[in-house]
N, C-alpha and C. Protein backbone atom coordinates (compact mmCIF):
# COMPACT_ATOMS: atom_id res chain seq x y z
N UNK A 1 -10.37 147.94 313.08
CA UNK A 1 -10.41 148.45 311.74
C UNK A 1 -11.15 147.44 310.87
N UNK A 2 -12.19 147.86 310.22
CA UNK A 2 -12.53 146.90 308.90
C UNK A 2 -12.40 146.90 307.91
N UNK A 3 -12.51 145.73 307.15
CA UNK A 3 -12.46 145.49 305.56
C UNK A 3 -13.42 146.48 305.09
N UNK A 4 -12.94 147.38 303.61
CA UNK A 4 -13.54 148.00 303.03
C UNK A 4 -13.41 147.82 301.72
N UNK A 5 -14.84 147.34 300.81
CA UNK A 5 -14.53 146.72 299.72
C UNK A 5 -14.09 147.84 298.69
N UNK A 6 -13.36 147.82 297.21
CA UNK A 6 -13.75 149.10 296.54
C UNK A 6 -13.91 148.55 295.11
N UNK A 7 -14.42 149.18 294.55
CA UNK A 7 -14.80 148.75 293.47
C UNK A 7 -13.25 148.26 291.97
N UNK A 8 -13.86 147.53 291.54
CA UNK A 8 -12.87 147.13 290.37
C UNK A 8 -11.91 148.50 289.75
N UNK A 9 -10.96 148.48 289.47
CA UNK A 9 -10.31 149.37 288.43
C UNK A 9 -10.64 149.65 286.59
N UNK A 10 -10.99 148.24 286.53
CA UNK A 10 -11.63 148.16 285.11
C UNK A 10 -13.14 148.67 285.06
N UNK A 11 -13.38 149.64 284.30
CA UNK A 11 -14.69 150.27 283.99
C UNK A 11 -15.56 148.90 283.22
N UNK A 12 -16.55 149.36 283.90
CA UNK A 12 -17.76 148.46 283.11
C UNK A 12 -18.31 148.53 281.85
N UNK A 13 -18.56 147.33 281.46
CA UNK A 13 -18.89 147.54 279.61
C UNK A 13 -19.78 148.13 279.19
N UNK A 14 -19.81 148.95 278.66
CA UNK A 14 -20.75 149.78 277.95
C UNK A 14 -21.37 149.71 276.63
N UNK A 15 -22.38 148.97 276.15
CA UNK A 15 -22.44 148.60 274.91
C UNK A 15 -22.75 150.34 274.51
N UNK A 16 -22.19 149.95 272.88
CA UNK A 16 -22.50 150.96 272.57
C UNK A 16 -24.17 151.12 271.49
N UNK A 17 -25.09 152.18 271.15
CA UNK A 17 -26.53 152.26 270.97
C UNK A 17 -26.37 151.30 269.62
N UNK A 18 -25.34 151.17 268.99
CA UNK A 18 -26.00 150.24 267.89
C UNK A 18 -25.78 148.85 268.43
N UNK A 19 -25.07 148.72 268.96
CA UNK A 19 -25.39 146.74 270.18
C UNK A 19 -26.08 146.88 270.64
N UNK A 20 -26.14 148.23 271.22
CA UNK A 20 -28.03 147.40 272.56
C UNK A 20 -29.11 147.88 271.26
N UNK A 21 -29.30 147.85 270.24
CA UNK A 21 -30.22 147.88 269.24
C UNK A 21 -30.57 146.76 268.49
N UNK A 22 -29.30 145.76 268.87
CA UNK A 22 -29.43 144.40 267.99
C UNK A 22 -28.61 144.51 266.65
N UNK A 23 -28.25 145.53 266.50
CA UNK A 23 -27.45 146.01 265.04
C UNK A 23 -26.05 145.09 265.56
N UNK A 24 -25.11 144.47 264.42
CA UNK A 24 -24.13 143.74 264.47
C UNK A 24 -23.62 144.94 263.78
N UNK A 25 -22.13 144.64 264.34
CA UNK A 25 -21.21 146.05 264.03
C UNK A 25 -20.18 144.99 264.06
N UNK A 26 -19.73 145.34 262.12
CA UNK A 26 -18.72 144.58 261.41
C UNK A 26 -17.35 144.98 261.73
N UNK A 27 -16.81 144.11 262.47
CA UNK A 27 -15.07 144.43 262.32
C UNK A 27 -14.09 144.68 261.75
N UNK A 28 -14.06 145.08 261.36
CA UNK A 28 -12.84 145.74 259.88
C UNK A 28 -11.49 145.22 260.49
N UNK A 29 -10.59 144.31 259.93
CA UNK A 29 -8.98 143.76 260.32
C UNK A 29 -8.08 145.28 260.49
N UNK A 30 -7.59 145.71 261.47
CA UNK A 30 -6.61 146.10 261.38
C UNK A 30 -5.55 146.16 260.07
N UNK A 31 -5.13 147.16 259.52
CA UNK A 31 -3.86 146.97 258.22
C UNK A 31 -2.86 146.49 259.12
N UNK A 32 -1.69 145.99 258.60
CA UNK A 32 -0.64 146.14 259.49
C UNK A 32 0.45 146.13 258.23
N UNK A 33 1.11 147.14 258.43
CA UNK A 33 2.23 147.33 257.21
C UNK A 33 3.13 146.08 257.12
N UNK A 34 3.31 145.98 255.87
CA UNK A 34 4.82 144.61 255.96
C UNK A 34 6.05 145.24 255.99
N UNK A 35 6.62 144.57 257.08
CA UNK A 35 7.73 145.06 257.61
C UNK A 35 9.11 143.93 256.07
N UNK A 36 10.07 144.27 256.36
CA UNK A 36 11.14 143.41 255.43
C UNK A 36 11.78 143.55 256.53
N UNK A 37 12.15 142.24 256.90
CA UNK A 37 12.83 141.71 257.90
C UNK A 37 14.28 141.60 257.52
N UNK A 38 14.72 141.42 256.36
CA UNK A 38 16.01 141.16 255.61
C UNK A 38 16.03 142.76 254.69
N UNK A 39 17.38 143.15 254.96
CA UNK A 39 17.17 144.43 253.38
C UNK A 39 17.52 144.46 252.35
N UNK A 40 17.26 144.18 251.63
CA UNK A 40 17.93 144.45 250.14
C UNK A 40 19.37 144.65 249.76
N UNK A 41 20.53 143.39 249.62
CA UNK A 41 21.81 144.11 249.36
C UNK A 41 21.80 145.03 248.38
N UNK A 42 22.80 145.99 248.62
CA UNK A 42 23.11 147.03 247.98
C UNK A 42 23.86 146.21 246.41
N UNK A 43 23.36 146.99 245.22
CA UNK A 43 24.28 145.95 243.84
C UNK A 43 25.58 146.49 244.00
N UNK A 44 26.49 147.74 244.47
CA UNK A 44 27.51 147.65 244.76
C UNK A 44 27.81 147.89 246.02
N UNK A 45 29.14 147.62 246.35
CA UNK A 45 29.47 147.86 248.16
C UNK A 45 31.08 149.04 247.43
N UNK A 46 30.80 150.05 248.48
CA UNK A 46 31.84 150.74 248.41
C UNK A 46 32.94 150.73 249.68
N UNK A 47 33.96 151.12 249.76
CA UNK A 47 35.00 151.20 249.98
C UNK A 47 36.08 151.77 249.45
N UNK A 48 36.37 152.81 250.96
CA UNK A 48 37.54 153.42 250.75
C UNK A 48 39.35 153.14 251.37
N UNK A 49 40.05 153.16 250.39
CA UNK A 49 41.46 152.33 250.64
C UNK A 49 42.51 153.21 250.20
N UNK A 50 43.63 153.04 251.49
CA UNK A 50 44.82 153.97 250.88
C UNK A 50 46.25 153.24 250.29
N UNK A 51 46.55 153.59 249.34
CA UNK A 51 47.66 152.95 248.59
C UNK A 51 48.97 152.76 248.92
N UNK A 52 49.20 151.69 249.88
CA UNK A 52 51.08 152.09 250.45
C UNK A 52 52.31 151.83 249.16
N UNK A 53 53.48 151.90 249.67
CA UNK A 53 54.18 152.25 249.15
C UNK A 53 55.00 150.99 247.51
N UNK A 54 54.13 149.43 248.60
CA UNK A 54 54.06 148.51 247.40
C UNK A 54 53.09 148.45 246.72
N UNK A 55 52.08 149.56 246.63
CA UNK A 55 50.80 149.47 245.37
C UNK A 55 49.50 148.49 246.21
N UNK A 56 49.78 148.52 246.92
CA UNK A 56 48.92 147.55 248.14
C UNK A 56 47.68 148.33 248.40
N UNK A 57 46.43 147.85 248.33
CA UNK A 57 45.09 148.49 249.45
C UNK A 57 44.57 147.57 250.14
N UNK A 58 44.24 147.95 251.30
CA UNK A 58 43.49 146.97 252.23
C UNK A 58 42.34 146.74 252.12
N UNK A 59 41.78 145.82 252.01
CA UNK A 59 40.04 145.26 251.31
C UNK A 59 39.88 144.02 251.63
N UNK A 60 39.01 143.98 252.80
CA UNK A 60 38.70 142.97 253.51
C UNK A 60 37.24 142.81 253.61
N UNK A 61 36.48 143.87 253.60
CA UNK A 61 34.99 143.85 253.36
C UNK A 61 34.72 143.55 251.76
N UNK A 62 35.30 144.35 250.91
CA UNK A 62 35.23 144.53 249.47
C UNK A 62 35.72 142.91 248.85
N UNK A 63 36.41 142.47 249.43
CA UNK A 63 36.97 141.28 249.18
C UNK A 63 35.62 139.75 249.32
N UNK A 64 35.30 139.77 251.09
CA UNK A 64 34.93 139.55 251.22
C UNK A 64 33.22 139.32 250.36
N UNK A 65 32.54 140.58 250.09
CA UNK A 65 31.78 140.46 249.26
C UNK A 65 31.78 139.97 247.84
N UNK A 66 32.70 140.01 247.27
CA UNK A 66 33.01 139.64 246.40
C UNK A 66 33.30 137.72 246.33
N UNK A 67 33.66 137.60 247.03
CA UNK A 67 33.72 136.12 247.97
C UNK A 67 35.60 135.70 246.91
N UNK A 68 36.28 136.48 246.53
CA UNK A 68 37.20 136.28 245.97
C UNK A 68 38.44 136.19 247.28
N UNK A 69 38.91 134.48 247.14
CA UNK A 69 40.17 133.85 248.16
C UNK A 69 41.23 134.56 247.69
N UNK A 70 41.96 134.61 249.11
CA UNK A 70 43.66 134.91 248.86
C UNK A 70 44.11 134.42 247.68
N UNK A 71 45.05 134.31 246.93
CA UNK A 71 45.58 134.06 245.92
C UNK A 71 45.03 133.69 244.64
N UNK A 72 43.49 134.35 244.95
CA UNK A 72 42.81 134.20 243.67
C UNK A 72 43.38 134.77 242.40
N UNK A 73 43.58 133.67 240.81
CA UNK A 73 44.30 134.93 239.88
C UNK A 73 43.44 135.92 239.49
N UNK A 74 43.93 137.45 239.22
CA UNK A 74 43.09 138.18 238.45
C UNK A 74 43.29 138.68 237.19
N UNK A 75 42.80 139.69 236.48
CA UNK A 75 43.64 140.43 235.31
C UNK A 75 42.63 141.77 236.40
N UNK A 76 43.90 142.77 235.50
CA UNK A 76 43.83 144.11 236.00
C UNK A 76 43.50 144.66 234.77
N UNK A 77 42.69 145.83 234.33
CA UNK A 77 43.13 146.53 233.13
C UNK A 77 43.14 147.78 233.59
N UNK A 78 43.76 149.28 232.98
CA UNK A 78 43.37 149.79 233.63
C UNK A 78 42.53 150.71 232.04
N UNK A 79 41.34 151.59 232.52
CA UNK A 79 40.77 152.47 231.44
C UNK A 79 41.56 153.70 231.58
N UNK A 80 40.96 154.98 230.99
CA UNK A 80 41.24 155.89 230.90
C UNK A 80 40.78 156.92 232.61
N UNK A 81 39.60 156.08 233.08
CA UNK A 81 39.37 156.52 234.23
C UNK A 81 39.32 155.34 235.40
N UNK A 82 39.69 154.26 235.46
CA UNK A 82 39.28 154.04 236.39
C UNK A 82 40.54 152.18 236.25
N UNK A 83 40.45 151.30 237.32
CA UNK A 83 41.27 149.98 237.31
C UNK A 83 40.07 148.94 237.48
N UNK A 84 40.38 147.93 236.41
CA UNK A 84 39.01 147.17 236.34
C UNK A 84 39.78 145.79 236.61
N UNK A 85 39.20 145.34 237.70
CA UNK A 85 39.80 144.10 238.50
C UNK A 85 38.68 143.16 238.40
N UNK A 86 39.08 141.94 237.69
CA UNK A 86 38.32 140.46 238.15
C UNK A 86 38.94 139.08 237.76
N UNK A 87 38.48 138.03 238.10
CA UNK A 87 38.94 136.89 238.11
C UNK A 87 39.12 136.47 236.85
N UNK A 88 40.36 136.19 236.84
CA UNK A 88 40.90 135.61 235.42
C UNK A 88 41.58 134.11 235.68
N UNK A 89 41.26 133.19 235.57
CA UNK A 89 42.09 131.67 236.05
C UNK A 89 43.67 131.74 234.50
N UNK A 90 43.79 132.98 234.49
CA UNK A 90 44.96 132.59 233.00
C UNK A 90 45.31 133.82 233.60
N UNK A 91 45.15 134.64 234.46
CA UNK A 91 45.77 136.03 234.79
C UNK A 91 47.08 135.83 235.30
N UNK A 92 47.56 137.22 234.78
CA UNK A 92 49.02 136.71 235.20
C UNK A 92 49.14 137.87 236.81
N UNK A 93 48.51 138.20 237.52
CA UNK A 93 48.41 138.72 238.50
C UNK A 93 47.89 138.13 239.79
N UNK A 94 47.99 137.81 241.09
CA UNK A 94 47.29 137.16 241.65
C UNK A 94 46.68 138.20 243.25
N UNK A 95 45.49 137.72 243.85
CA UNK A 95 45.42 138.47 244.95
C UNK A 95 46.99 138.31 246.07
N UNK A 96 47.08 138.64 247.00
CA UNK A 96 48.17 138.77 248.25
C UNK A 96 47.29 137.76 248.79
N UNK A 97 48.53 137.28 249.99
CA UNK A 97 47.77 136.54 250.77
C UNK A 97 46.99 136.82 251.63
N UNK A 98 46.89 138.41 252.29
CA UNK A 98 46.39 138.97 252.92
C UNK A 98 45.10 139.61 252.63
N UNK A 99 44.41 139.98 253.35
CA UNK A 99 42.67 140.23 252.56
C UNK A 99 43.22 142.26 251.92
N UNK A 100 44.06 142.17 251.14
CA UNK A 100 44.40 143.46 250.38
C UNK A 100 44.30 142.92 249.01
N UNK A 101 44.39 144.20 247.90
CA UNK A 101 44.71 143.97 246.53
C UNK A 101 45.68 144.43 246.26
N UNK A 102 46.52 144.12 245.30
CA UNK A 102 47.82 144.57 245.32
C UNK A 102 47.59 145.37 243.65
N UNK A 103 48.19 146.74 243.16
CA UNK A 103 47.67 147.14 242.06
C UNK A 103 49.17 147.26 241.47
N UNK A 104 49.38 147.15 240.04
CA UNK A 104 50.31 146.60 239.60
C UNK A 104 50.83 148.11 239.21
N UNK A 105 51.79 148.51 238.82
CA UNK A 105 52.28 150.10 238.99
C UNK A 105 52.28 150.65 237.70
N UNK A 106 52.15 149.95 237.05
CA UNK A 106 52.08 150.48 235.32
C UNK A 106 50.80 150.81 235.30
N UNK A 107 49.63 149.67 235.79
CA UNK A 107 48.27 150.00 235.91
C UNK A 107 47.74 151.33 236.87
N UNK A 108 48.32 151.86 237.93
CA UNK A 108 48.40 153.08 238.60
C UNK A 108 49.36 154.29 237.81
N UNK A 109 49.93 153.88 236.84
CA UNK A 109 50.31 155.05 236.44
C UNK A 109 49.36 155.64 235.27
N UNK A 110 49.27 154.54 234.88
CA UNK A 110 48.18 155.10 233.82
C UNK A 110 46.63 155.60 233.99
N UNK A 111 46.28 155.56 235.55
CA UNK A 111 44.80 156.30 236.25
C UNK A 111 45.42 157.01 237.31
N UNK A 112 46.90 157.40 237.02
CA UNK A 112 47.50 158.69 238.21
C UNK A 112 47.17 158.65 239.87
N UNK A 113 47.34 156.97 239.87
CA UNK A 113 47.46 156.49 241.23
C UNK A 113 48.39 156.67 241.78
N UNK A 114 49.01 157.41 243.07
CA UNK A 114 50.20 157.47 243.80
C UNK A 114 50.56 156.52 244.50
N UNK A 115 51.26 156.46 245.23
CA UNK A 115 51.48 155.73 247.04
C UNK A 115 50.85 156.97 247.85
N UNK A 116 49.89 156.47 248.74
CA UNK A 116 49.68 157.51 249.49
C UNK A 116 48.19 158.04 249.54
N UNK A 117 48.08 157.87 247.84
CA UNK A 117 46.53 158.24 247.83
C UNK A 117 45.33 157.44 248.21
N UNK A 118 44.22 158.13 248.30
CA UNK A 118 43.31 157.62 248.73
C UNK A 118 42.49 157.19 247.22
N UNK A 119 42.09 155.82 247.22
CA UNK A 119 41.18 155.43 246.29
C UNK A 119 39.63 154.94 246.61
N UNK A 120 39.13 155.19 245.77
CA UNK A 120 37.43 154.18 246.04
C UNK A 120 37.43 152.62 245.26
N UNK A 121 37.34 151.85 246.06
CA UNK A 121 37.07 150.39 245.67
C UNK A 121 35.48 150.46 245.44
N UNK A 122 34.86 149.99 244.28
CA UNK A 122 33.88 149.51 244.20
C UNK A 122 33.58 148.31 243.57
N UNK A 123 32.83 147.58 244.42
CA UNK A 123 32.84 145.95 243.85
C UNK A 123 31.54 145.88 243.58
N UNK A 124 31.64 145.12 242.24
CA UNK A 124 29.84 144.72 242.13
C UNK A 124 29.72 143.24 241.99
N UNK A 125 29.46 142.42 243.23
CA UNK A 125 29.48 141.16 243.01
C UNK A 125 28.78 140.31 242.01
N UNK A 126 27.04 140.88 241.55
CA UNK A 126 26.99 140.21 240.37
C UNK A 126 27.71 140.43 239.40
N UNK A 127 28.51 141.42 239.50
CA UNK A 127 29.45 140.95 237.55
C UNK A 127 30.46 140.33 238.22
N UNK A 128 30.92 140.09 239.44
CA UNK A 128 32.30 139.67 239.81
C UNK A 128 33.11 140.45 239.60
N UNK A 129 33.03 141.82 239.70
CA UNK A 129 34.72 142.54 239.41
C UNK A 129 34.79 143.92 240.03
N UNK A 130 35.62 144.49 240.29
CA UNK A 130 36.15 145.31 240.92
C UNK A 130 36.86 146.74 240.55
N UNK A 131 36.30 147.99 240.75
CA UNK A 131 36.71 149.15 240.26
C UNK A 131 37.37 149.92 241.27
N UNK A 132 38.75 150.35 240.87
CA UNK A 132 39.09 150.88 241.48
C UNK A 132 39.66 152.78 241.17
N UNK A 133 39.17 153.87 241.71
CA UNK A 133 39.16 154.70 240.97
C UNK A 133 39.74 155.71 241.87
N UNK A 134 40.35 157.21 241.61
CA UNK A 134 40.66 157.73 242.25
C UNK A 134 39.82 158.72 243.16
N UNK A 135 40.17 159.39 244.02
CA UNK A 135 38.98 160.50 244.69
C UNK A 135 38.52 161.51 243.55
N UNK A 136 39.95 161.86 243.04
CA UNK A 136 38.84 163.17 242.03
C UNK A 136 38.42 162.85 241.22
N UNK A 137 37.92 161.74 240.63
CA UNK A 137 37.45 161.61 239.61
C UNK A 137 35.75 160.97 240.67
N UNK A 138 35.32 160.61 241.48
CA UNK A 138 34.79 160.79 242.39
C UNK A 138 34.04 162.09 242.73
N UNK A 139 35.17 162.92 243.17
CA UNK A 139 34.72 164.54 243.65
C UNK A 139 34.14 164.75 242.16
N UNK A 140 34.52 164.81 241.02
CA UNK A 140 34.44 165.29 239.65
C UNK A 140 32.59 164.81 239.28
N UNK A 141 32.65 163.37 239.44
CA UNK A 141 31.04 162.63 238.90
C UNK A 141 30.11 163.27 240.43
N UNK A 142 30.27 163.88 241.59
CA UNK A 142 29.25 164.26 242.60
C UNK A 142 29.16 165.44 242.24
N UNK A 143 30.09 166.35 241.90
CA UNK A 143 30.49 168.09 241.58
C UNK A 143 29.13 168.41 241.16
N UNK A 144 28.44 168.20 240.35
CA UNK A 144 26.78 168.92 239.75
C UNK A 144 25.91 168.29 240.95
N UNK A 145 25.76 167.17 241.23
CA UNK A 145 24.94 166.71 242.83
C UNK A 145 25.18 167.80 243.51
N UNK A 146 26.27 167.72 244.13
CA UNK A 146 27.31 168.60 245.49
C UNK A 146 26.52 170.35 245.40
N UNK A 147 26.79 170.32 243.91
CA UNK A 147 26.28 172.17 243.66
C UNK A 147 24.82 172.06 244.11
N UNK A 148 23.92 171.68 243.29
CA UNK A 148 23.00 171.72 243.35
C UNK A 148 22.46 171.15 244.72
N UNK A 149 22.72 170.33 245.50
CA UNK A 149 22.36 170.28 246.81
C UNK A 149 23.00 171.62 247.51
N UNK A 150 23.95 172.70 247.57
CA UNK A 150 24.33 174.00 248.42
C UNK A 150 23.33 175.12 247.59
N UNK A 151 22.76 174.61 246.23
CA UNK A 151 21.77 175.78 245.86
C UNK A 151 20.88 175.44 246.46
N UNK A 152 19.78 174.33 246.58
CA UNK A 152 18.88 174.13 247.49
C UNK A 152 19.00 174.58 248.89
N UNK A 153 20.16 174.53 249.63
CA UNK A 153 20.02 175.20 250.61
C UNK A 153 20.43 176.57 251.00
N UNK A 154 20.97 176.96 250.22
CA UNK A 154 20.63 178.80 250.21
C UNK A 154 19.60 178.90 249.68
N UNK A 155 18.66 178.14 248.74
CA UNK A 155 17.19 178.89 248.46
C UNK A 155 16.69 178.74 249.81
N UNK A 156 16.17 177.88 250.36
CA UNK A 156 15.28 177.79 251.88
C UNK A 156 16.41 178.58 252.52
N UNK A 157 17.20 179.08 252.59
CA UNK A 157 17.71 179.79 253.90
C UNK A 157 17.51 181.33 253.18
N UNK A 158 17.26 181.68 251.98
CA UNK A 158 16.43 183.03 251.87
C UNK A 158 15.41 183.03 251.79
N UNK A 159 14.95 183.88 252.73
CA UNK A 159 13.68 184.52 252.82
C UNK A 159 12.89 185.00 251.36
């Protein structure tokens, strides 16, 4: 049996008519999009927490972002809609030792917080402080979003 040579796999160069003319053919750089390697924190972090029976929510991410230690003092106030939590060094309230907030019961009665219910924590670490609000008042501020996103989709689903 003999050796049989075969030719390369790589095709041969082919100038193209404006190189074999002597014409220089300018390279244009590739774009290359900029990627963001890091993303943009969000200005608030949400979180959802359920209220046990000592006024307690668990917030360990929310906490965390906030960079507020166990037994940090706070003041609580509460508004007409919502519990406005931040660091007070004269507060007469303090975090738990545990990565929860503890909500004081006069302050849940007056934003119709139960035991039991479900609340939204929202923390906005540049102001340092902490909102805590109920679902329907939640369901209530999405309600015109919510509609108007199910009208958009019954328009495209009629013909």
């Amino acid at each position: 049996m003999s050796e049989q040579i075969i030719s390369g796999l790589v095709p041969p160069r082919v100038d193209s008519p404006l190189h074999a003319r002597g014409a220089r053919q300018e390279r244009r750089p590739l774009s290359v999009p900029s990627i963001r390697t890091e993303p943009e924190p969000p200005a608030t972090l949400y979180g959802i927490g359920h209220v046990d029976r000592a006024g307690r929510v668990s917030a360990r991410p929310i906490l965390r972002a906030l960079d507020w230690p166990p037994r940090q003092p706070i003041a609580v106030q509460a508004t007409s809609t919502a519990l406005v939590i931040y660091p007070d060094p004269t507060g007469v309230h303090r975090l738990p030792a545990t990565a929860s907030i503890a909500l004081p019961s006069r302050a849940r009665r007056c934003c119709g917080i139960r035991a039991g219910d479900a609340v939204l924590l929202a923390a906005d670490p540049g102001n340092n402080v902490l909102l805590v609000d109920t679902l329907t008042a939640l369901d209530a501020a999405l309600a015109s979003r919510h509609a108007a996103a199910r009208a958009e989709l019954t328009t495209k689903a009629t013909p």
